[in-house]
N, C-alpha and C. Protein backbone atom coordinates (compact mmCIF):
# COMPACT_ATOMS: atom_id res chain seq x y z
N UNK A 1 0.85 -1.18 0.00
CA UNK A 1 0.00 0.00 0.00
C UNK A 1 0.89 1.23 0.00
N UNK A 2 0.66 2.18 -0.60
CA UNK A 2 1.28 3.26 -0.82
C UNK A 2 0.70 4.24 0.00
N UNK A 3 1.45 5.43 0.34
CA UNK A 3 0.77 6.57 0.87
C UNK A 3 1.48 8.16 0.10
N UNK A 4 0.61 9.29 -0.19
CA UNK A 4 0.56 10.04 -1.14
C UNK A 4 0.49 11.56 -0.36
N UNK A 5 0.92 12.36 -0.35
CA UNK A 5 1.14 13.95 0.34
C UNK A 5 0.61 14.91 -0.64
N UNK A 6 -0.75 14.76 -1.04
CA UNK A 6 -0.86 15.93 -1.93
C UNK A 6 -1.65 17.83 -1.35
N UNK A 7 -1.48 18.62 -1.93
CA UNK A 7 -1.63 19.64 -1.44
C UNK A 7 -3.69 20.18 -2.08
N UNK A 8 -4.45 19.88 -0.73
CA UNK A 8 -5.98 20.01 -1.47
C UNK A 8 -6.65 21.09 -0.15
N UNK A 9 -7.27 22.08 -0.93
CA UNK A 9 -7.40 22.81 0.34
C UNK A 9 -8.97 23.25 -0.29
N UNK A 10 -10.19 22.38 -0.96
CA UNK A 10 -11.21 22.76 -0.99
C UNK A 10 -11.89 21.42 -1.13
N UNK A 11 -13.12 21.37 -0.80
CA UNK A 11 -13.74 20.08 -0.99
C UNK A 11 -14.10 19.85 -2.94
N UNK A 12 -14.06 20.83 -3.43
CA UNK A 12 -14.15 20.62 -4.98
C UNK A 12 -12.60 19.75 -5.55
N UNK A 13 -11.42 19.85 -5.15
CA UNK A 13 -10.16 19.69 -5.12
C UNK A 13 -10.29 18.33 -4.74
N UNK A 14 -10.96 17.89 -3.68
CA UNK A 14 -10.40 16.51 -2.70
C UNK A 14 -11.92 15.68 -3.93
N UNK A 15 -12.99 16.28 -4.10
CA UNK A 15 -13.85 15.11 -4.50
C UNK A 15 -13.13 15.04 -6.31
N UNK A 16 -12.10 16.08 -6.70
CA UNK A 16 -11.90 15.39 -8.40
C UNK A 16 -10.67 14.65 -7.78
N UNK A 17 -9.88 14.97 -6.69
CA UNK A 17 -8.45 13.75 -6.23
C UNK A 17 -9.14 12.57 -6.17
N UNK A 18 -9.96 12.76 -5.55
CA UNK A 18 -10.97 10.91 -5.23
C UNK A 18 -11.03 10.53 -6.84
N UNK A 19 -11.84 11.26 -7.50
CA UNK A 19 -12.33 10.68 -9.19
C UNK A 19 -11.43 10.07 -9.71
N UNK A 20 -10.30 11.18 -9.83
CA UNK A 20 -8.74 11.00 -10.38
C UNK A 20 -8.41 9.71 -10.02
N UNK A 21 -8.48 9.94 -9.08
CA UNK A 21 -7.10 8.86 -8.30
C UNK A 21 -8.07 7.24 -8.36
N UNK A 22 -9.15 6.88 -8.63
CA UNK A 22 -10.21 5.89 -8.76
C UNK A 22 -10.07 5.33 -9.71
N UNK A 23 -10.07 6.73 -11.15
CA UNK A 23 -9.86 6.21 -11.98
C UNK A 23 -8.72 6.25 -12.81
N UNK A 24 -7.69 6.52 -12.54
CA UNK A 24 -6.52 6.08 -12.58
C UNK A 24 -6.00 4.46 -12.09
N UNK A 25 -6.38 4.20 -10.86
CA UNK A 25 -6.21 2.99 -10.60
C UNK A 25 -6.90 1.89 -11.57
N UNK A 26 -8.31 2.01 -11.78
CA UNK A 26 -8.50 0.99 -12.78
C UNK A 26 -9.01 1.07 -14.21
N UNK A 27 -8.34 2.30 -14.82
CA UNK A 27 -7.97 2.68 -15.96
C UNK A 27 -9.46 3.15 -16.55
N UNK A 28 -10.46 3.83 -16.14
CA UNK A 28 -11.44 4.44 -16.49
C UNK A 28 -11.38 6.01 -16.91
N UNK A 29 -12.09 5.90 -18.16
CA UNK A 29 -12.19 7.74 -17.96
C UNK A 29 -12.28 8.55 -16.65
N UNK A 30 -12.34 9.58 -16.77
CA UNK A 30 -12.26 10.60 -15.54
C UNK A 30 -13.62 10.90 -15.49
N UNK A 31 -13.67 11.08 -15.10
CA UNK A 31 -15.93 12.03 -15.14
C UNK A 31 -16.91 10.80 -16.28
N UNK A 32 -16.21 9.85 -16.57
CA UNK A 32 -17.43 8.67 -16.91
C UNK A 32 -18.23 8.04 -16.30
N UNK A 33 -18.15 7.99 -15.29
CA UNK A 33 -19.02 7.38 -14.37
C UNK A 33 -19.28 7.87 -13.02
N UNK A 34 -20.44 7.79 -12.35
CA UNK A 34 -21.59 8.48 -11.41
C UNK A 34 -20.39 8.65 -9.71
N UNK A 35 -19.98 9.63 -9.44
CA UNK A 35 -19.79 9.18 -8.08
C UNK A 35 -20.77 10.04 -6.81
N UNK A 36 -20.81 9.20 -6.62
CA UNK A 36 -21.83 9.89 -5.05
C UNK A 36 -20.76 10.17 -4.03
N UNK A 37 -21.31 10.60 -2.93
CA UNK A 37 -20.87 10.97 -1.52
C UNK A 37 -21.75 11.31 -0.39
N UNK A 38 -21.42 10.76 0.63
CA UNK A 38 -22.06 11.12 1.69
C UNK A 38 -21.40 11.79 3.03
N UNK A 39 -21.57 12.24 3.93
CA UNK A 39 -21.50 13.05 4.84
C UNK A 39 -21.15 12.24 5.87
N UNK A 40 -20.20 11.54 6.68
CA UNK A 40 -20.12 10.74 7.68
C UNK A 40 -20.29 11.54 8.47
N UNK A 41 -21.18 11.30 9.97
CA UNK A 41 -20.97 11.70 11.07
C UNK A 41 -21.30 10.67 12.57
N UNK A 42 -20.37 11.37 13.70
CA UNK A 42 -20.12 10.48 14.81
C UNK A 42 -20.70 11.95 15.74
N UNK A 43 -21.34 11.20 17.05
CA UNK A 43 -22.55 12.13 17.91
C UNK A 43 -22.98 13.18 16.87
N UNK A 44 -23.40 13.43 15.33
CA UNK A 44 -24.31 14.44 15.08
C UNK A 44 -23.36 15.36 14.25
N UNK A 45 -22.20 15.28 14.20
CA UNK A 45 -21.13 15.78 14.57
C UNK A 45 -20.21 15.14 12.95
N UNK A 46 -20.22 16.15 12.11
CA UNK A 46 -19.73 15.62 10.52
C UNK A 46 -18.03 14.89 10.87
N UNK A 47 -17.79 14.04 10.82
CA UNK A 47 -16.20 13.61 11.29
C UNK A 47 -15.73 12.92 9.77
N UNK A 48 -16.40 13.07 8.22
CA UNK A 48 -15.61 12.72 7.05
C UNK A 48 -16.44 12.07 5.82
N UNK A 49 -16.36 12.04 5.05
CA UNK A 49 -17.23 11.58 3.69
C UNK A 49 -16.67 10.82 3.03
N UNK A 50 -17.78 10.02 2.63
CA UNK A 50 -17.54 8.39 2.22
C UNK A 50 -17.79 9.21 0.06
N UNK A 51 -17.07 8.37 -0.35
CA UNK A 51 -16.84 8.27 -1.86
C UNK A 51 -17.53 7.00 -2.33
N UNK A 52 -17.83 7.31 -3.35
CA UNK A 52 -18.34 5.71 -4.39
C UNK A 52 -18.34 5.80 -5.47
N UNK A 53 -17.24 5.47 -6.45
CA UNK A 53 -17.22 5.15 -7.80
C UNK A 53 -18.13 4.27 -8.19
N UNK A 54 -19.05 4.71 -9.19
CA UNK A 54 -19.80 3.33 -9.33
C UNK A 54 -19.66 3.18 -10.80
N UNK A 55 -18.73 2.01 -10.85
CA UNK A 55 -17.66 1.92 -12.09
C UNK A 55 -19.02 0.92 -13.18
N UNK A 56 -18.29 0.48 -14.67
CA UNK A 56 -19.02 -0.25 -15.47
C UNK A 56 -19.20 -1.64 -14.77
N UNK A 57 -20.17 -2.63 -15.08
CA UNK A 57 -21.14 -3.55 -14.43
C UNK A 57 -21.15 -3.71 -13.17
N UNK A 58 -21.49 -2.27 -12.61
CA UNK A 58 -21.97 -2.48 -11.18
C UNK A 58 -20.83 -2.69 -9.96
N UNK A 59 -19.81 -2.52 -10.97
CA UNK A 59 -19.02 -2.35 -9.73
C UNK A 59 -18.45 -0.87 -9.20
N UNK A 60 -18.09 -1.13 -7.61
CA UNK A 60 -18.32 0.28 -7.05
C UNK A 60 -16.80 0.22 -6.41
N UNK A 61 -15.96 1.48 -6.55
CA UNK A 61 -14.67 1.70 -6.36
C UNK A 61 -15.24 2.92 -4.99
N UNK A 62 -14.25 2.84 -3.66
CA UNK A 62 -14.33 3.70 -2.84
C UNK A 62 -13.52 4.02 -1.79
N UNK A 63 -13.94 5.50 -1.00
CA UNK A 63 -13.10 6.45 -0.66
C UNK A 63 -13.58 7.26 0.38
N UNK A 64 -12.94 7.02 1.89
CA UNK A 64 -13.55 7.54 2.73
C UNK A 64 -12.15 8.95 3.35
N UNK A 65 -12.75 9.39 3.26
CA UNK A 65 -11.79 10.92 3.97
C UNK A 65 -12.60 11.02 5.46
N UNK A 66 -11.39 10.90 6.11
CA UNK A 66 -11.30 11.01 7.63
C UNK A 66 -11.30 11.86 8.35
N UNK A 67 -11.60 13.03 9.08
CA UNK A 67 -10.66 14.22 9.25
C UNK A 67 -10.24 14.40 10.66
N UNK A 68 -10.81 12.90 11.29
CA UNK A 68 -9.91 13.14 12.65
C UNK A 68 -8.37 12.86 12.51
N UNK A 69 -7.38 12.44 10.95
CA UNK A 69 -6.67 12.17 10.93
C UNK A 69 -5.75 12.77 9.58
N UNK A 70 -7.28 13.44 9.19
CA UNK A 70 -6.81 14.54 7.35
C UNK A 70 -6.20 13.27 7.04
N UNK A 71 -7.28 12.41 6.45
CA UNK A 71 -6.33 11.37 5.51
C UNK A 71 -7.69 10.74 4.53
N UNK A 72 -7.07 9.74 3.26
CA UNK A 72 -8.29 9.34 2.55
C UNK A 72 -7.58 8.00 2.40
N UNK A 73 -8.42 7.24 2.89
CA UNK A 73 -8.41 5.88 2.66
C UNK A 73 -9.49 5.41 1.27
N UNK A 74 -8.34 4.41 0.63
CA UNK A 74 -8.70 4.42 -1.03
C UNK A 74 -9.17 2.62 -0.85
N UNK A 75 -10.37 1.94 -1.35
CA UNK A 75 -10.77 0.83 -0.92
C UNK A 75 -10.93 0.27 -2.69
N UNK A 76 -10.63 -1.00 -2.87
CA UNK A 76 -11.13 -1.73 -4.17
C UNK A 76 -12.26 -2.21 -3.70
N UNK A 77 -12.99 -3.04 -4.89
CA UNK A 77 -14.01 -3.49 -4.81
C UNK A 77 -14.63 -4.72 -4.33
N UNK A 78 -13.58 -5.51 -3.60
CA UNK A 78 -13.59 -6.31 -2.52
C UNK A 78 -13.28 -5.75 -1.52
N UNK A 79 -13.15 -4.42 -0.79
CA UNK A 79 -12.94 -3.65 0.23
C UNK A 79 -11.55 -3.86 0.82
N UNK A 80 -10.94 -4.19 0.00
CA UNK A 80 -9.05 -4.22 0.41
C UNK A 80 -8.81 -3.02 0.20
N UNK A 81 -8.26 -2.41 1.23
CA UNK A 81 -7.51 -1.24 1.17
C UNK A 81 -6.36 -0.77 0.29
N UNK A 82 -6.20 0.04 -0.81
CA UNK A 82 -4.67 0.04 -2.06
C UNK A 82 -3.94 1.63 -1.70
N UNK A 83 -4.65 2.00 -0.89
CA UNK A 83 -3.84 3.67 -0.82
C UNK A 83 -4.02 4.19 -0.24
N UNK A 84 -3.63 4.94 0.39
CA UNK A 84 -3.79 6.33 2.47
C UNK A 84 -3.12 7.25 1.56
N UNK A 85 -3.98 8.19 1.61
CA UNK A 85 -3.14 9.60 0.92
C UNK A 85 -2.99 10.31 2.44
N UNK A 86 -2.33 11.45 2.93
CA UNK A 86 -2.46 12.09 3.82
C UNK A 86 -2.18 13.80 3.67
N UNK A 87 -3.54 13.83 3.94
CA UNK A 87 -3.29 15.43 3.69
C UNK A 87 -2.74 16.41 4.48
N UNK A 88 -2.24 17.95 3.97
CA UNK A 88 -1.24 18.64 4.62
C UNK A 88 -2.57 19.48 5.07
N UNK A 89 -3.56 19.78 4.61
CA UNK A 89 -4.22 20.99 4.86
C UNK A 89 -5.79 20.52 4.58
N UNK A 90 -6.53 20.74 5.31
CA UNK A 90 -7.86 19.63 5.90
C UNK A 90 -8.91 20.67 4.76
N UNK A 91 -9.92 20.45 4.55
CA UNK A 91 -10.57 21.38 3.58
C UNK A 91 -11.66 21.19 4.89
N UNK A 92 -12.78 22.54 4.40
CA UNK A 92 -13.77 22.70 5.75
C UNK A 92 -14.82 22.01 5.25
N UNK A 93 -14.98 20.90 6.04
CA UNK A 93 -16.64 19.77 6.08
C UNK A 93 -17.31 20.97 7.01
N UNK A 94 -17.12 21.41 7.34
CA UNK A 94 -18.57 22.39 8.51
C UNK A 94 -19.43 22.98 7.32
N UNK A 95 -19.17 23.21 6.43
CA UNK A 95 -19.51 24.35 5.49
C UNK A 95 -20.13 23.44 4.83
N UNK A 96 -19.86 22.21 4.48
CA UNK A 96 -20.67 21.29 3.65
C UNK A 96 -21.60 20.86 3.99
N UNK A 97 -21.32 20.26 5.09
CA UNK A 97 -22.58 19.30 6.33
C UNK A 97 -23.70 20.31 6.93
N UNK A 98 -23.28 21.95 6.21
CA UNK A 98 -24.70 22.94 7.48
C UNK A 98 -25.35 22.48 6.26
């Protein structure tokens, strides 16, 4: 597993790194296919957002950003973990999650 230091300081920035970096790994166009996201939260309380490539026949590539730890854990489609990026500079979930 690799780990990656890139510089993302807006949530528009971190959700095309997720796309990018998804589909780079298993050789898909960039913006071809649907990704969702959701809002994780612990007591009420936004703590990081889950990613989902939802690649050709149904399969789904994914990506959870953490921010008790500013990091994105990169998952295949048997949920094996292939990549921890760790970020230098946290982008603001408050602003997303009001």
């Amino acid at each position: 597993m690799h780990t990656r230091f890139p510089q993302i300081s807006n949530l528009s920035d971190l959700r095309t790194y997720v796309n990018e970096t998804l589909c780079d790994r298993y050789e898909l166009q960039t913006d071809a296919f649907e990704m969702t996201e959701r809002i994780l939260r612990r007591a009420g309380r936004p703590c990081g957002v889950y990613f989902c490539l939802h690649g050709p026949r149904a399969v789904k590539f994914t990506a959870i950003w953490e921010t008790d730890h500013n990091r994105i854990l990169f998952y295949d489609s048997t949920g094996e973990r292939f990549l921890k990026t760790q970020l230098s500079d946290a982008p603001s979930l408050e602003r997303a999650a009001a």
